[in-house]
PDB file of N, CA and C in Angstrom:
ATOM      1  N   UNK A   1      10.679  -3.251 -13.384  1.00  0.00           N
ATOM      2  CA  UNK A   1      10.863  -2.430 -12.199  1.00  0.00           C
ATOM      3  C   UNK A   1      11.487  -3.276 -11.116  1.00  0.00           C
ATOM      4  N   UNK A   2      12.699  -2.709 -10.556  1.00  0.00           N
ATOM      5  CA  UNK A   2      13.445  -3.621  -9.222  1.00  0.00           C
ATOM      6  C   UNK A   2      12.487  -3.069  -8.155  1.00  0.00           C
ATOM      7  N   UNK A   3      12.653  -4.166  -7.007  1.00  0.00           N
ATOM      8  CA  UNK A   3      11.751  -3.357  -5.825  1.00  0.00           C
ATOM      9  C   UNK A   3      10.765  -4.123  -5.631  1.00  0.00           C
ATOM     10  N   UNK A   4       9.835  -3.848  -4.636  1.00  0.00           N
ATOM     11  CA  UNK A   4       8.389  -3.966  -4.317  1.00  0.00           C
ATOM     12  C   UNK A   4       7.700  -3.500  -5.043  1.00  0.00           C
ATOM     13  N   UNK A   5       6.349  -4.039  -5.873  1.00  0.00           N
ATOM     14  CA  UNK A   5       5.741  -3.574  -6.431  1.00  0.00           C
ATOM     15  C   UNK A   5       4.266  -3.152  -5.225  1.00  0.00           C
ATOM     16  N   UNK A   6       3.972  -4.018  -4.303  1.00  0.00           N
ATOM     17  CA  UNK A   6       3.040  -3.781  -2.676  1.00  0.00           C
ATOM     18  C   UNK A   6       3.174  -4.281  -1.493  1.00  0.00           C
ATOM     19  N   UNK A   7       2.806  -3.451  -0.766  1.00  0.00           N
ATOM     20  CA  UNK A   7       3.235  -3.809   0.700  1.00  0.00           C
ATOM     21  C   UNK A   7       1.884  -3.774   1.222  1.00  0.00           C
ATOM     22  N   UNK A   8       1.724  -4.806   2.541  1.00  0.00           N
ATOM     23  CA  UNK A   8       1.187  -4.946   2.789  1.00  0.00           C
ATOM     24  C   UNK A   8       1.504  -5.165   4.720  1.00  0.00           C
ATOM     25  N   UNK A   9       1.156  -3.677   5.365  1.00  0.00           N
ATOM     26  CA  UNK A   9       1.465  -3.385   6.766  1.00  0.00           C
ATOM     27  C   UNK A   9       0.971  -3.558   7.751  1.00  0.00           C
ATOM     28  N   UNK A  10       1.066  -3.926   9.433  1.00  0.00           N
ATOM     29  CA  UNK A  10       0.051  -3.989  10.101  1.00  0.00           C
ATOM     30  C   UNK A  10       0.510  -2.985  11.367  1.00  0.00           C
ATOM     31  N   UNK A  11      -0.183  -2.358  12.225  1.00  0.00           N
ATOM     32  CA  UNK A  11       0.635  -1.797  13.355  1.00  0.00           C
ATOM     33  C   UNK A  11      -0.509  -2.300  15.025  1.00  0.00           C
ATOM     34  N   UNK A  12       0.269  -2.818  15.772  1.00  0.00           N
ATOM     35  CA  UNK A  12      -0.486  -3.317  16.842  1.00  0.00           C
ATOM     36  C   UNK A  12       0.504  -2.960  18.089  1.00  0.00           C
ATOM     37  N   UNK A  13      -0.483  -2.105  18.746  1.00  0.00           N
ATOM     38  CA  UNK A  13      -0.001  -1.498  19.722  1.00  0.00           C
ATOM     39  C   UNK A  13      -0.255  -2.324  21.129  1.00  0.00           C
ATOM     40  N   UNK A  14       0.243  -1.944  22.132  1.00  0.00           N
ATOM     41  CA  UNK A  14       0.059  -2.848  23.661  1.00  0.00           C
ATOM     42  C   UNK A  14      -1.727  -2.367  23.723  1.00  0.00           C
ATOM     43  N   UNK A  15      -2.122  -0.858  23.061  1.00  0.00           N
ATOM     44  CA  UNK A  15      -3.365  -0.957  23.321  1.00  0.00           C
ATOM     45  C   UNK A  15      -3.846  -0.124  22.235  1.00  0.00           C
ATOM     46  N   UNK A  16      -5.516   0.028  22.367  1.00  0.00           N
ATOM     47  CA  UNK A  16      -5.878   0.627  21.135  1.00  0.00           C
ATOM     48  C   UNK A  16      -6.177  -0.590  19.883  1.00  0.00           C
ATOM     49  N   UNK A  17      -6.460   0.109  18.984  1.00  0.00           N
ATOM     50  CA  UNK A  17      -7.254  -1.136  18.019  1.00  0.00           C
ATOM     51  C   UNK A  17      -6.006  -1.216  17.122  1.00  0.00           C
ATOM     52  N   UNK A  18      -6.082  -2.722  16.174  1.00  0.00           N
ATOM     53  CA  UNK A  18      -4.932  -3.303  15.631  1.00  0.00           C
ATOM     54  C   UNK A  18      -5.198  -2.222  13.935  1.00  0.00           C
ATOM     55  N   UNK A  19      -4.567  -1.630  13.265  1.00  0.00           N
ATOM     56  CA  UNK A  19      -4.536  -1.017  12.120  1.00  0.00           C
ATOM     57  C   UNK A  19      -3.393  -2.268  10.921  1.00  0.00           C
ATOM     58  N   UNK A  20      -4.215  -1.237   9.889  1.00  0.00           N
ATOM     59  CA  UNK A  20      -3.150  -1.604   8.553  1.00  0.00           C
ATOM     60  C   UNK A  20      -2.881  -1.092   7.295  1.00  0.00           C
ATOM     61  N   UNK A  21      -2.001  -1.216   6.714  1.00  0.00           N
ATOM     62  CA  UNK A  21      -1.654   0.027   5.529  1.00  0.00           C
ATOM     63  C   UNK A  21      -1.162  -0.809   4.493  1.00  0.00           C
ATOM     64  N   UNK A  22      -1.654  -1.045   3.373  1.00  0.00           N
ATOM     65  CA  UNK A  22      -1.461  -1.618   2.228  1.00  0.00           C
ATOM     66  C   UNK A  22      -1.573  -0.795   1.042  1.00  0.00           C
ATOM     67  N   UNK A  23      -0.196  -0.980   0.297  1.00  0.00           N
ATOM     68  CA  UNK A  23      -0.024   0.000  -1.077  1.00  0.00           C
ATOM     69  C   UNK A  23       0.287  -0.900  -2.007  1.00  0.00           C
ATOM     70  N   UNK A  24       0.116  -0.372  -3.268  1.00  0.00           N
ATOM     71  CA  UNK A  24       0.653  -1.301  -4.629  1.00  0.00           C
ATOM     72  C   UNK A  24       0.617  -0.259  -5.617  1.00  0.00           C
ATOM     73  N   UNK A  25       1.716  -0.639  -6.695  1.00  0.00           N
ATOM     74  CA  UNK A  25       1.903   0.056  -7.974  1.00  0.00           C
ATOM     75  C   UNK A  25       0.671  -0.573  -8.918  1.00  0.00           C
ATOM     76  N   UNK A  26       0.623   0.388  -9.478  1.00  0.00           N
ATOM     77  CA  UNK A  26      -0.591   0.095 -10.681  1.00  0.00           C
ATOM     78  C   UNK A  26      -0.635   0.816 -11.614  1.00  0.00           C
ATOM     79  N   UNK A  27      -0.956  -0.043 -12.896  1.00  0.00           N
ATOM     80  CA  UNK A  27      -0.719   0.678 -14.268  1.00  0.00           C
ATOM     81  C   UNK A  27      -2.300   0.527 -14.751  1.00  0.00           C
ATOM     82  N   UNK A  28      -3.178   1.666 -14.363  1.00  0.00           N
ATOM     83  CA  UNK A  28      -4.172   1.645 -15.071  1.00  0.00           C
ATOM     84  C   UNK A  28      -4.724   2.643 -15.996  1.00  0.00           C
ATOM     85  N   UNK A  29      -5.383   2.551 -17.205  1.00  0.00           N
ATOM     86  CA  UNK A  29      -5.214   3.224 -18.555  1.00  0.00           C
ATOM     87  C   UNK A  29      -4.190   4.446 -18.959  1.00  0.00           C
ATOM     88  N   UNK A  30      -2.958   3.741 -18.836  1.00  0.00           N
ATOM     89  CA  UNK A  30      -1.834   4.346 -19.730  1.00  0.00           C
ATOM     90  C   UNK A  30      -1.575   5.036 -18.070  1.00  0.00           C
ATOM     91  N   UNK A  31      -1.701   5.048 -17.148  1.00  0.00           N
ATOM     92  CA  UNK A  31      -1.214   5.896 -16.056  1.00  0.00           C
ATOM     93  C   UNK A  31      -1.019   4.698 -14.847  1.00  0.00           C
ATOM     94  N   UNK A  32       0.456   4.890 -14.351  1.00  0.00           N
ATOM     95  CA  UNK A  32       1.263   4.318 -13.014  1.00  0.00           C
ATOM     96  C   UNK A  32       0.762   5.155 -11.622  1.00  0.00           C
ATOM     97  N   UNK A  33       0.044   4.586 -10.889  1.00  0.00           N
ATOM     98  CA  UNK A  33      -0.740   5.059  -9.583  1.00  0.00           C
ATOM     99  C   UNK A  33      -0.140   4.077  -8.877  1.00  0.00           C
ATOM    100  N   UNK A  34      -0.382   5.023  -7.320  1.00  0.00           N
ATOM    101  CA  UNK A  34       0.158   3.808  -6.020  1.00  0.00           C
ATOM    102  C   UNK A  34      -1.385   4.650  -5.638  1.00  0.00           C
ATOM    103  N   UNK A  35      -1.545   2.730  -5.491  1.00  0.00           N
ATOM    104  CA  UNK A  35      -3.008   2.882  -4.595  1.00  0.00           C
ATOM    105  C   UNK A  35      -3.154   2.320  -3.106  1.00  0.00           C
ATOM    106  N   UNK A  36      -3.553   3.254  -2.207  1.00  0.00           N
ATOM    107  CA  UNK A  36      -3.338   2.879  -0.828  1.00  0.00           C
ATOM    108  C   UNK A  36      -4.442   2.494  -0.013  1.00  0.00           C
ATOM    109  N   UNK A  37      -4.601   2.415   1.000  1.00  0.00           N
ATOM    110  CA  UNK A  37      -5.730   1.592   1.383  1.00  0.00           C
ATOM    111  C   UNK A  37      -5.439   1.302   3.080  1.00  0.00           C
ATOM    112  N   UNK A  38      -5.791   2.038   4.020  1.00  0.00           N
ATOM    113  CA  UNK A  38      -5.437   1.943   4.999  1.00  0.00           C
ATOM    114  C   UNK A  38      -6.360   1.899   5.855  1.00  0.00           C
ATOM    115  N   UNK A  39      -6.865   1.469   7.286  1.00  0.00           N
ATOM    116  CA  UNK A  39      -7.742   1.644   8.348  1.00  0.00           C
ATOM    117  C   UNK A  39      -7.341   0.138   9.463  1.00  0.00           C
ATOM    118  N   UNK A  40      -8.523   0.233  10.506  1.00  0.00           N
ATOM    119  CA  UNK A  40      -8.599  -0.802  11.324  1.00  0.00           C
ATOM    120  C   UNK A  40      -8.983  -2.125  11.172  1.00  0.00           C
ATOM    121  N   UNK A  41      -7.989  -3.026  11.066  1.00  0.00           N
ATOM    122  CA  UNK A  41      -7.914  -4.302  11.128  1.00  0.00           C
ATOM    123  C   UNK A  41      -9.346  -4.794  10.872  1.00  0.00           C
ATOM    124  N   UNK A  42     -10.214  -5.347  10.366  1.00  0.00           N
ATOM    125  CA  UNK A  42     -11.470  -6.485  10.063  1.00  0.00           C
ATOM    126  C   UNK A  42     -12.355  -4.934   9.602  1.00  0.00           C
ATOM    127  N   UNK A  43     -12.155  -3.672   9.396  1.00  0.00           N
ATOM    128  CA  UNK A  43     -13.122  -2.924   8.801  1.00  0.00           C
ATOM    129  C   UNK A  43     -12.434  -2.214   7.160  1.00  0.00           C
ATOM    130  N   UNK A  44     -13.525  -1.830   6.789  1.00  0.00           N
ATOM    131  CA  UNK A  44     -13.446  -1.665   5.254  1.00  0.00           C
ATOM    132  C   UNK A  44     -11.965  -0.569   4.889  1.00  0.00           C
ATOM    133  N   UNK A  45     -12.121   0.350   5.826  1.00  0.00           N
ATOM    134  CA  UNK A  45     -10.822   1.550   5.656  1.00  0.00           C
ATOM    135  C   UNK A  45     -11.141   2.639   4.939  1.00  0.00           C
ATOM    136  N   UNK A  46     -10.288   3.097   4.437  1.00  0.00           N
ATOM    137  CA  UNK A  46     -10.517   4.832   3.684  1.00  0.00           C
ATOM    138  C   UNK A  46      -9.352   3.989   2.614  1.00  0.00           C
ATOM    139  N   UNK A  47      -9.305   4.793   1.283  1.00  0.00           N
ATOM    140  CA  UNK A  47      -8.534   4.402   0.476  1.00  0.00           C
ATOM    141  C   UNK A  47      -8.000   5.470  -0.596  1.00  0.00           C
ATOM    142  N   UNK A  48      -6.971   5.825  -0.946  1.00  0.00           N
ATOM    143  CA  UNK A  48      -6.690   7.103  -2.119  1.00  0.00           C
ATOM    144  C   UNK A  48      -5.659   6.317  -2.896  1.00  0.00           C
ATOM    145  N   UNK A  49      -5.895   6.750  -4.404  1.00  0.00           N
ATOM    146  CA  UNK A  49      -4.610   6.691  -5.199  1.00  0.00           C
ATOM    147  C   UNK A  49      -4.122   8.051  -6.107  1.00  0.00           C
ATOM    148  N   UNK A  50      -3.107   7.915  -5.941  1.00  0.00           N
ATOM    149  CA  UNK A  50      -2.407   9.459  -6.618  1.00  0.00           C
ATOM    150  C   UNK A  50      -1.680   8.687  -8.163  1.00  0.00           C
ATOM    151  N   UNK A  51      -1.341   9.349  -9.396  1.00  0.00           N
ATOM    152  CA  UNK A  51      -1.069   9.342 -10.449  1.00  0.00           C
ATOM    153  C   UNK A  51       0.502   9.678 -10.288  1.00  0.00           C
ATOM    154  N   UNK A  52       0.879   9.068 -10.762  1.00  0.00           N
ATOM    155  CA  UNK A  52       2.732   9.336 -10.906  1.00  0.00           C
ATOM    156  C   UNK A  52       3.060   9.535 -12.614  1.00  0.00           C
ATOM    157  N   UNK A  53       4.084   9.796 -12.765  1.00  0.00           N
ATOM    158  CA  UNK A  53       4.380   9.674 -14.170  1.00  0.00           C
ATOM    159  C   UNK A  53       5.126   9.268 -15.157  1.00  0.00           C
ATOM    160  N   UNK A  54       5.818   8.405 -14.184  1.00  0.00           N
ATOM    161  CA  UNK A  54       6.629   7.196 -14.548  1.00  0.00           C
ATOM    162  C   UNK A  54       6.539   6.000 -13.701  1.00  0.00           C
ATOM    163  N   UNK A  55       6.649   4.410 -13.838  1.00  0.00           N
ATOM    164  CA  UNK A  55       6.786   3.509 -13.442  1.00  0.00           C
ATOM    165  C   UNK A  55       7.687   3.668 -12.017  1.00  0.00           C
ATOM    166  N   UNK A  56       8.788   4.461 -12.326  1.00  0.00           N
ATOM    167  CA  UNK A  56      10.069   4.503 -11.364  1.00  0.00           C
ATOM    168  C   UNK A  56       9.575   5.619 -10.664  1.00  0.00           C
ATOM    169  N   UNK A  57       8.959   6.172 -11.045  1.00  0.00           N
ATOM    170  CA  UNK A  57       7.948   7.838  -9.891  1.00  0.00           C
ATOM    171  C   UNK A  57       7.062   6.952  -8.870  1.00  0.00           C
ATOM    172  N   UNK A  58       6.438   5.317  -9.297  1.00  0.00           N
ATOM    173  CA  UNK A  58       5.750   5.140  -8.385  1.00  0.00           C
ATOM    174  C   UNK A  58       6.157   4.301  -7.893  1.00  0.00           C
ATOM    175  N   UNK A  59       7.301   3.866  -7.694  1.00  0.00           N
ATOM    176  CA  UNK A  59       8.302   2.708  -7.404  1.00  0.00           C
ATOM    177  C   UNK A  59       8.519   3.414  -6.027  1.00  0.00           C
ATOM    178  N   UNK A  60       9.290   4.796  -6.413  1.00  0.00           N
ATOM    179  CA  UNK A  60      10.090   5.079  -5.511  1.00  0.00           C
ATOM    180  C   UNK A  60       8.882   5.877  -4.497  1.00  0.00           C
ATOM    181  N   UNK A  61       7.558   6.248  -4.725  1.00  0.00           N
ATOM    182  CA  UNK A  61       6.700   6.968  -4.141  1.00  0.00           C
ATOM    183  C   UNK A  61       6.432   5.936  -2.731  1.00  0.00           C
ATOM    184  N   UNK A  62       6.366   4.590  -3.229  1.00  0.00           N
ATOM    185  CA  UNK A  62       5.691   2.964  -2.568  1.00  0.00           C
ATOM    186  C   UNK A  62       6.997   2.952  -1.521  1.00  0.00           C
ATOM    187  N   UNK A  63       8.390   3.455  -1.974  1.00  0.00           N
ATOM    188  CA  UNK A  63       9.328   2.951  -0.937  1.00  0.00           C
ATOM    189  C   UNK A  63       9.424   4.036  -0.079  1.00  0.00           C
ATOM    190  N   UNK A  64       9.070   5.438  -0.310  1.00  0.00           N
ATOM    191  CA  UNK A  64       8.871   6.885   0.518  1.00  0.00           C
ATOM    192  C   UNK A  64       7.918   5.656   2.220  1.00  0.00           C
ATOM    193  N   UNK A  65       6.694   5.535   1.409  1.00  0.00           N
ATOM    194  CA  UNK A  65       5.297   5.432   1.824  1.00  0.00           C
ATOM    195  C   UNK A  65       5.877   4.182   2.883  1.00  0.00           C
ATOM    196  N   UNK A  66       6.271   3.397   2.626  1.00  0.00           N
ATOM    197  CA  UNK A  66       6.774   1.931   3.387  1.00  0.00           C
ATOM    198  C   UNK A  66       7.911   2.277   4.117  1.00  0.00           C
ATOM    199  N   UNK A  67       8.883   3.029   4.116  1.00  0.00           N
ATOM    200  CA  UNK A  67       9.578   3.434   4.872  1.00  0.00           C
ATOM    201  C   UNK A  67       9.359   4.519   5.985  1.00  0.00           C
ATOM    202  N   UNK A  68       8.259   5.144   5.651  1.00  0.00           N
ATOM    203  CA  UNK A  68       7.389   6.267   6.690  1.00  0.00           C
ATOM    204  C   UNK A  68       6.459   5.213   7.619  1.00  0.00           C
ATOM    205  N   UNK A  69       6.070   4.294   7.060  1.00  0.00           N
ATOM    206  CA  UNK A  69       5.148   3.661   7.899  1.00  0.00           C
ATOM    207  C   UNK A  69       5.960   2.774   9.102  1.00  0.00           C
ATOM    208  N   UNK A  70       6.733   2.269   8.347  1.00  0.00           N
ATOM    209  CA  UNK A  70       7.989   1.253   8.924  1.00  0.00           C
ATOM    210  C   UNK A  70       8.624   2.276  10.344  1.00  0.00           C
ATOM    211  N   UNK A  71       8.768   3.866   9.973  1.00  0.00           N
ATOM    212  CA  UNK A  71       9.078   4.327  11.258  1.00  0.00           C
ATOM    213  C   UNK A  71       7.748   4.638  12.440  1.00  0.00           C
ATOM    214  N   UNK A  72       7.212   4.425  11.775  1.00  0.00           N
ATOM    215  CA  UNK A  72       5.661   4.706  12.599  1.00  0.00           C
ATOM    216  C   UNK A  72       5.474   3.777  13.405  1.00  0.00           C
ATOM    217  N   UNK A  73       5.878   2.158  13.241  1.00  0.00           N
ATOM    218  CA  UNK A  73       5.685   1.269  14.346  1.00  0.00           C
ATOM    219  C   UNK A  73       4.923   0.077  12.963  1.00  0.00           C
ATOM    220  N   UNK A  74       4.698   0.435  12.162  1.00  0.00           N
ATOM    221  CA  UNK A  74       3.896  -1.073  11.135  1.00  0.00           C
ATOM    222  C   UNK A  74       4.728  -2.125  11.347  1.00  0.00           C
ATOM    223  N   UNK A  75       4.637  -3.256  10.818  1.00  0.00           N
ATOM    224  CA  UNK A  75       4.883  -4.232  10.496  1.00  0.00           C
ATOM    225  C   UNK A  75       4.779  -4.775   9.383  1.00  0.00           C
ATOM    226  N   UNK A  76       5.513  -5.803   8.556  1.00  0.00           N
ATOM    227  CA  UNK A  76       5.018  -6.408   7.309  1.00  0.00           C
ATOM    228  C   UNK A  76       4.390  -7.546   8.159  1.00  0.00           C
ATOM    229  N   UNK A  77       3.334  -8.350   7.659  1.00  0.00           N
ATOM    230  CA  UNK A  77       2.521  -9.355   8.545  1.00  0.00           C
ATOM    231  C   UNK A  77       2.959 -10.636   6.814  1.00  0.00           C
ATOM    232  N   UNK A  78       2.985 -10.155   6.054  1.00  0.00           N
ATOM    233  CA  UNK A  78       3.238 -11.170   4.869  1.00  0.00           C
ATOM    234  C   UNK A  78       4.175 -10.593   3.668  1.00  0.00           C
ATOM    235  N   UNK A  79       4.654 -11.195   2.818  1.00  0.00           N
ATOM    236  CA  UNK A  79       5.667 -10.812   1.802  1.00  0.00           C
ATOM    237  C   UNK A  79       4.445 -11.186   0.691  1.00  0.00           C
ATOM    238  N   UNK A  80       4.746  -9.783   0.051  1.00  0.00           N
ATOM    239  CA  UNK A  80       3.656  -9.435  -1.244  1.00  0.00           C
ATOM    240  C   UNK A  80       4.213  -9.428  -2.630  1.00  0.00           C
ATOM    241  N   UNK A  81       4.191 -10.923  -3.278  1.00  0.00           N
ATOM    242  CA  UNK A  81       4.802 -11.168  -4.522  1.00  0.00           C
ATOM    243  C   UNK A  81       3.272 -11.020  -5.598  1.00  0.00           C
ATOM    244  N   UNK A  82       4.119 -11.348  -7.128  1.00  0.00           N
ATOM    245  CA  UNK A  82       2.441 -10.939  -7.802  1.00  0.00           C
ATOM    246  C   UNK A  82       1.643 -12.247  -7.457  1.00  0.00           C
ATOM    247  N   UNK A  83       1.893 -13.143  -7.054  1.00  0.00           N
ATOM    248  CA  UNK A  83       0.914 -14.043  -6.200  1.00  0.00           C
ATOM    249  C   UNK A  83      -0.345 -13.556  -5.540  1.00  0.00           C
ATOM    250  N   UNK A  84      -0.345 -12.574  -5.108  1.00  0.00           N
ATOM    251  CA  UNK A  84      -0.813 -11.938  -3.671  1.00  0.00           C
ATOM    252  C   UNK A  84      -1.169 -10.799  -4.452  1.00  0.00           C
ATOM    253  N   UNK A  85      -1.092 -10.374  -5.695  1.00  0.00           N
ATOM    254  CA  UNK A  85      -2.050  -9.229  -6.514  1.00  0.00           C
ATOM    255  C   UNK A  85      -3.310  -9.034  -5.655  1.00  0.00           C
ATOM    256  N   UNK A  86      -4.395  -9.965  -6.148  1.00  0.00           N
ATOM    257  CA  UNK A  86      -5.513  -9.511  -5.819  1.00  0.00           C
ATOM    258  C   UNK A  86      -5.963 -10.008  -4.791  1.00  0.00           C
ATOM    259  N   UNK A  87      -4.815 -10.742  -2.985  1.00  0.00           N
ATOM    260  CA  UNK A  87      -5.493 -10.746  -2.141  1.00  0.00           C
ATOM    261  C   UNK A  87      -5.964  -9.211  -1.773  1.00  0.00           C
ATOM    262  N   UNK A  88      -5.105  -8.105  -1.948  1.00  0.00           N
ATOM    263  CA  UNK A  88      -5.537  -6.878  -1.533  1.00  0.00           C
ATOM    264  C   UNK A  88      -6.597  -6.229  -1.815  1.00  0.00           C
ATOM    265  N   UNK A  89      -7.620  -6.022  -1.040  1.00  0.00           N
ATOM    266  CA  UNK A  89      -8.330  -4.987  -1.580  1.00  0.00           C
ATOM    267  C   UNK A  89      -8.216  -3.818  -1.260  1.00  0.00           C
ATOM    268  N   UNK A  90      -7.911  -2.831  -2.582  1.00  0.00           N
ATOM    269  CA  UNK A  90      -7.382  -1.753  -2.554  1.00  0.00           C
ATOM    270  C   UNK A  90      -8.139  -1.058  -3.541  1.00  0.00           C
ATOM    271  N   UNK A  91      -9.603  -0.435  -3.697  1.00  0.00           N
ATOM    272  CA  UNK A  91     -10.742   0.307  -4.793  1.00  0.00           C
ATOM    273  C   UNK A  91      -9.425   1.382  -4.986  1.00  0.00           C
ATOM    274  N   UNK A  92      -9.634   1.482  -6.220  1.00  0.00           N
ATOM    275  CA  UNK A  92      -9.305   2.769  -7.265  1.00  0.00           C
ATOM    276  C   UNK A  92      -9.580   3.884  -7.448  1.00  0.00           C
ATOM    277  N   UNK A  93     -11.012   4.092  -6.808  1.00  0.00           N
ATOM    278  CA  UNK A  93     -11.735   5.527  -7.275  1.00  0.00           C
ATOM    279  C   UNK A  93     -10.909   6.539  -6.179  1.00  0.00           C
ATOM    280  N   UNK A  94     -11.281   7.313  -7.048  1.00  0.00           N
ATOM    281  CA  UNK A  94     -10.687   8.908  -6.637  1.00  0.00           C
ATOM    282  C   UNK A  94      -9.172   8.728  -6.651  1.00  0.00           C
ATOM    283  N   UNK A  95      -8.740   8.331  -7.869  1.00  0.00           N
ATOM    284  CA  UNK A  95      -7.482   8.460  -8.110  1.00  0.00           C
ATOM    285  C   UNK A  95      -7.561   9.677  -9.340  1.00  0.00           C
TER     286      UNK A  95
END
């Protein structure tokens, strides 16, 4: 797959509390999910993953999702290679 496989976002406003939005592709039992994972900076967050149905369905779902956020005001705070897999925590359930 070309591309980002996760991003990892922050958005900090002049006021109000600092947020963040982190997604990644994932291939778990025979099914490609982007699992997301978003809330306020140092707390746990809310988290969903949706089922795609191809590799390239969740490729391009991750660049929808990062380019919506990107107009929202986020930030990338770090570049997310598979190095950086499992700094994210991003739970699975209710996918």
């Amino acid at each position: 797959m070309a591309g980002k496989r996760q991003i990892y976002l922050e958005y900090r406003a002049a006021t109000g509390r600092p947020r963040f939005y982190a997604a990644r592709v994932r291939r778990v039992e025979g099914h490609w999910l982007v699992a997301r994972h978003w809330g306020y900076v140092g707390c746990p967050g809310w988290h969903l993953s949706r089922v795609y149905a191809s590799e390239a369905d969740a490729a391009r779902a991750l660049s929808r999702l990062a380019a919506r956020r990107e107009r929202d005001g986020y930030r990338p705070v770090r570049e997310c290679g598979p190095e950086a897999d499992d700094q994210l925590s991003m739970p699975l359930e209710g996918a």
